[in-house]
C-alpha atoms as a PDB file:
ATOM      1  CA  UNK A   1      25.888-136.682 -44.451  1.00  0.00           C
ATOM      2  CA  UNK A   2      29.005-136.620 -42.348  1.00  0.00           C
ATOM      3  CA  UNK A   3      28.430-135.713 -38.584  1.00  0.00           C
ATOM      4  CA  UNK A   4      30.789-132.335 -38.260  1.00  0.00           C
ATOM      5  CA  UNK A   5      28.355-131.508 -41.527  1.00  0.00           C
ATOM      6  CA  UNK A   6      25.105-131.883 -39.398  1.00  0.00           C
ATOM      7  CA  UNK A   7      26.813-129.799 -35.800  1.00  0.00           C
ATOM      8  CA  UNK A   8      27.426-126.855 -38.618  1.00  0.00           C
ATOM      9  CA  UNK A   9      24.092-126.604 -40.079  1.00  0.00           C
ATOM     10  CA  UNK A  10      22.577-126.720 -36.449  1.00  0.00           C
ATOM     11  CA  UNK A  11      24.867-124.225 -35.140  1.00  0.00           C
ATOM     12  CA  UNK A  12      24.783-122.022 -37.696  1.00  0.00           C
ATOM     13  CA  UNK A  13      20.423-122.563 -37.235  1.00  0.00           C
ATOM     14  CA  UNK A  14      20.678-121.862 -33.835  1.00  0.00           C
ATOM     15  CA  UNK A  15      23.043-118.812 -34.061  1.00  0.00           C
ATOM     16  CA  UNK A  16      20.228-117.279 -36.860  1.00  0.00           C
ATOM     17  CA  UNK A  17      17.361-118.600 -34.410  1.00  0.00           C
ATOM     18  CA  UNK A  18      18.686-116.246 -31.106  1.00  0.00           C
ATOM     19  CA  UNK A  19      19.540-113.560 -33.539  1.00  0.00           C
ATOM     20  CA  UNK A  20      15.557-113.098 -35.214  1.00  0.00           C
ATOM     21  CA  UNK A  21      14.656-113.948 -31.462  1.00  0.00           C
ATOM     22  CA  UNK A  22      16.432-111.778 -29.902  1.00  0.00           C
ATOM     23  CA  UNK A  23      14.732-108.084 -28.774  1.00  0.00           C
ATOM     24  CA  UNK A  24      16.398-105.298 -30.592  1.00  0.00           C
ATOM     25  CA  UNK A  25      18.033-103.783 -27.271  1.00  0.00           C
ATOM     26  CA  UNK A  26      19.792-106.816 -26.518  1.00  0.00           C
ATOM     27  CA  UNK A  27      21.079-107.497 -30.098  1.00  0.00           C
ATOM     28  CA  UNK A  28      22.582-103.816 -30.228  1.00  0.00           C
ATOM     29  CA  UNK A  29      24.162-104.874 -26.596  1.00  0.00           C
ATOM     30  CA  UNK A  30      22.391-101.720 -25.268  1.00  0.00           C
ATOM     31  CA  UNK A  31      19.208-101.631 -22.630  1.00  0.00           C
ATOM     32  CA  UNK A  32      16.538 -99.354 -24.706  1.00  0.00           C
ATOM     33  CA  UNK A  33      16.865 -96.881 -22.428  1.00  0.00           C
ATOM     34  CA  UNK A  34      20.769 -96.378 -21.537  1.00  0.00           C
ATOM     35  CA  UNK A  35      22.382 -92.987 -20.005  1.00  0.00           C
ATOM     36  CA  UNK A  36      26.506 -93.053 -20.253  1.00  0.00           C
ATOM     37  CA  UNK A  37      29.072 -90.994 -18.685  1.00  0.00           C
ATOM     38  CA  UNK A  38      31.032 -88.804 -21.632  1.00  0.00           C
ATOM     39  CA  UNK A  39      33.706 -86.069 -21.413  1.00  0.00           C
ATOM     40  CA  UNK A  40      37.024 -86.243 -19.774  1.00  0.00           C
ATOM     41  CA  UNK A  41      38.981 -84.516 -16.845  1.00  0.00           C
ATOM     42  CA  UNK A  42      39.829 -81.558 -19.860  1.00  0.00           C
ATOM     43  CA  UNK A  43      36.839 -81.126 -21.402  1.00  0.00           C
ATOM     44  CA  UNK A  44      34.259 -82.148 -18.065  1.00  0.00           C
ATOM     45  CA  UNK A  45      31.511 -84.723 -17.967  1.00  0.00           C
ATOM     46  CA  UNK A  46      27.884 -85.024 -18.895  1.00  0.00           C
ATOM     47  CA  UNK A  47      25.706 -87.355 -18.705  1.00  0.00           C
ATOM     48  CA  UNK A  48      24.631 -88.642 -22.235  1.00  0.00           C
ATOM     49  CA  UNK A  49      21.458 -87.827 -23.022  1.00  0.00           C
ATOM     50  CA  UNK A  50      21.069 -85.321 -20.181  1.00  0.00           C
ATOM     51  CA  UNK A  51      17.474 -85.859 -19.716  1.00  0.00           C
ATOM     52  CA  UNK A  52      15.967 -89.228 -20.791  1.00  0.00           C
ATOM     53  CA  UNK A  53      12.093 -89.658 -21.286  1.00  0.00           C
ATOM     54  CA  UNK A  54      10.180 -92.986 -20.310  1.00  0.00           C
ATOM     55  CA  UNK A  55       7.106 -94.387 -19.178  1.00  0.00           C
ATOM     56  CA  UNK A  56       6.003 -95.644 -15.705  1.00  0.00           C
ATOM     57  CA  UNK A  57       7.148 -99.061 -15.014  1.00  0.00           C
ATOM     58  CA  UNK A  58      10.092 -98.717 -17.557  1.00  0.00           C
ATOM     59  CA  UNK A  59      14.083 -99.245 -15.994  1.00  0.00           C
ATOM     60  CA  UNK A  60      17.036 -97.162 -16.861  1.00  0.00           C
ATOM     61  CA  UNK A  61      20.349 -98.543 -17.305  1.00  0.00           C
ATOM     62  CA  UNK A  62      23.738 -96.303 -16.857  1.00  0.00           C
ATOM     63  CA  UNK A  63      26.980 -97.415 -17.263  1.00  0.00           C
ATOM     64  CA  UNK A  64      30.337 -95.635 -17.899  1.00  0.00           C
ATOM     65  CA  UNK A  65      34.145 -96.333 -18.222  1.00  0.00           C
ATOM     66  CA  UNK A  66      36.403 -93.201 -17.417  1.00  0.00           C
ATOM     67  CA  UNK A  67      39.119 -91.723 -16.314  1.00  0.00           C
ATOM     68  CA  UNK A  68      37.583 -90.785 -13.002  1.00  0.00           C
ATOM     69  CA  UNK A  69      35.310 -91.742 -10.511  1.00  0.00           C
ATOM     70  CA  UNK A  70      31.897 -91.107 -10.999  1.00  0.00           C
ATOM     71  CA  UNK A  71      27.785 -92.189  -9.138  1.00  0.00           C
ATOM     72  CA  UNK A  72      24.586 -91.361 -10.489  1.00  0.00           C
ATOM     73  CA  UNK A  73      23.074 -90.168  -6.896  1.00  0.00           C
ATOM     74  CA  UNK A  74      19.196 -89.425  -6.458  1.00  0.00           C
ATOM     75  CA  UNK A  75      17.606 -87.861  -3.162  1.00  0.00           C
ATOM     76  CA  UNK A  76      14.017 -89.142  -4.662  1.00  0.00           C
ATOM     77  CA  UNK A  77      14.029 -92.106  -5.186  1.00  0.00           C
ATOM     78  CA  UNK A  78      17.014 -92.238  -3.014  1.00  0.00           C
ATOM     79  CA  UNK A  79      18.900 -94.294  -5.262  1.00  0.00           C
ATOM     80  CA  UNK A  80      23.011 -94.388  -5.809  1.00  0.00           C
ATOM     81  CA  UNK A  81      24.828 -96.284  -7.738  1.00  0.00           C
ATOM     82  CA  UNK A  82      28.311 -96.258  -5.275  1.00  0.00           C
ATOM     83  CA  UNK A  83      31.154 -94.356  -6.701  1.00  0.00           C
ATOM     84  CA  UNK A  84      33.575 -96.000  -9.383  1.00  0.00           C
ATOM     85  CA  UNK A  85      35.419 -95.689 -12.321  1.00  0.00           C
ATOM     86  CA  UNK A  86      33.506 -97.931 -14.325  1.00  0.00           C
ATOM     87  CA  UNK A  87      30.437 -99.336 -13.647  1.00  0.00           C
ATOM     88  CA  UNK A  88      28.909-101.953 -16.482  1.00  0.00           C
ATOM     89  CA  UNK A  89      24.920-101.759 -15.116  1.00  0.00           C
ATOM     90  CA  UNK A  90      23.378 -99.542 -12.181  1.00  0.00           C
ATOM     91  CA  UNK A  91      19.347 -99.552 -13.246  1.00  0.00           C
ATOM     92  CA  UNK A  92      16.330 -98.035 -11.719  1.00  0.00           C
ATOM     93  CA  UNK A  93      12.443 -99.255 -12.217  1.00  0.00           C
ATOM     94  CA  UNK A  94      10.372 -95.980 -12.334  1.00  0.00           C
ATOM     95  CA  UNK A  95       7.495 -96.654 -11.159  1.00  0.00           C
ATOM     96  CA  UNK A  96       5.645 -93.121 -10.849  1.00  0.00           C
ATOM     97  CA  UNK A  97       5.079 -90.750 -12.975  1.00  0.00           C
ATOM     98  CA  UNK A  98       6.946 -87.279 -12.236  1.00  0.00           C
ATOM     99  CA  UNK A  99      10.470 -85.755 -13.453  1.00  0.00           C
ATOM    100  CA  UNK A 100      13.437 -87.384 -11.327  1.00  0.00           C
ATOM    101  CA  UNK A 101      16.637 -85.039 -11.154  1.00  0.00           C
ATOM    102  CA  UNK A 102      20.159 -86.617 -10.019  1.00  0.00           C
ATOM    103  CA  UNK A 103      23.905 -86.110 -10.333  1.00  0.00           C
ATOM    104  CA  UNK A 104      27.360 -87.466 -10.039  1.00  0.00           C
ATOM    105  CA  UNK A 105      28.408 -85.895  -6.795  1.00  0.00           C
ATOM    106  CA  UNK A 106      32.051 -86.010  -7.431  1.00  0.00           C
ATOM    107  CA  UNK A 107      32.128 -83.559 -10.553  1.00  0.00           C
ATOM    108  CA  UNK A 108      28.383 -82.085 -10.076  1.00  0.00           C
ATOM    109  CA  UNK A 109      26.914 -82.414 -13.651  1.00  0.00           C
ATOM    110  CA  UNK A 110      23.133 -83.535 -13.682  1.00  0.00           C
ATOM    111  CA  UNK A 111      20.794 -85.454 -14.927  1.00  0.00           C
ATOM    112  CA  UNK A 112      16.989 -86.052 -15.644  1.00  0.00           C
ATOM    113  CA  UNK A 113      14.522 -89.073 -15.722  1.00  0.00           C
ATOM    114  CA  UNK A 114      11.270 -87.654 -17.438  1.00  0.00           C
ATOM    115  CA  UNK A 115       8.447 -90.646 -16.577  1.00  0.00           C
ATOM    116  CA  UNK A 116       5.035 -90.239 -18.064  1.00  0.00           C
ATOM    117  CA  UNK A 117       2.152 -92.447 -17.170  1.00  0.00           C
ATOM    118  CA  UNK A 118       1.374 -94.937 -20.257  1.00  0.00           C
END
């Protein structure tokens, strides 16, 4: 069997191998448990989904790209993720049990982290 015949089989083995390997949040390109900026200057912001519900020990992921500047700011845990534009990954590890409120500062729409004890 020619050589360029074998490196196709094996990458296209490998490629199917990380695929069925892969956990389902990664192959969606998502964290399981993602909060995004939506709206516009027009219409106003939210976070999407307002409140999010998890257990202790879990992490939450935001990330937005916009046409503004925007932070996810907590006073408990006191937590922000710096103010930008876009920002690809600012996470938080919960790791008590209770109901976490926050915001974006610069527009003043909220948010919630609902963590339950497993």
């Amino acid at each position: 069997m020619p050589r360029s015949r074998i490196l196709g089989i094996v990458a296209i083995a490998l490629v199917i191998a990380l695929t069925v390997a892969a956990p389902s949040t990664l192959a969606s390109g998502k964290p399981k448990h993602h909060v995004t900026i939506k709206g516009d200057y027009i219409s106003g912001y939210k976070f999407q989904p307002g409140t999010i519900t998890i257990k202790k020990g879990q992490t939450v992921h935001w990330s937005w790209n916009s046409d503004a500047d925007h932070n996810v700011t907590f006073t408990t845990p006191d937590k922000q993720s710096g103010t930008a534009t876009k920002v690809t990954d600012f996470h938080i590890k919960f790791k008590h049990a209770g109901t976490f409120d926050y915001s974006c500062t610069v527009h003043g729409f909220t948010g919630k982290v609902v963590v339950k004890k497993p």
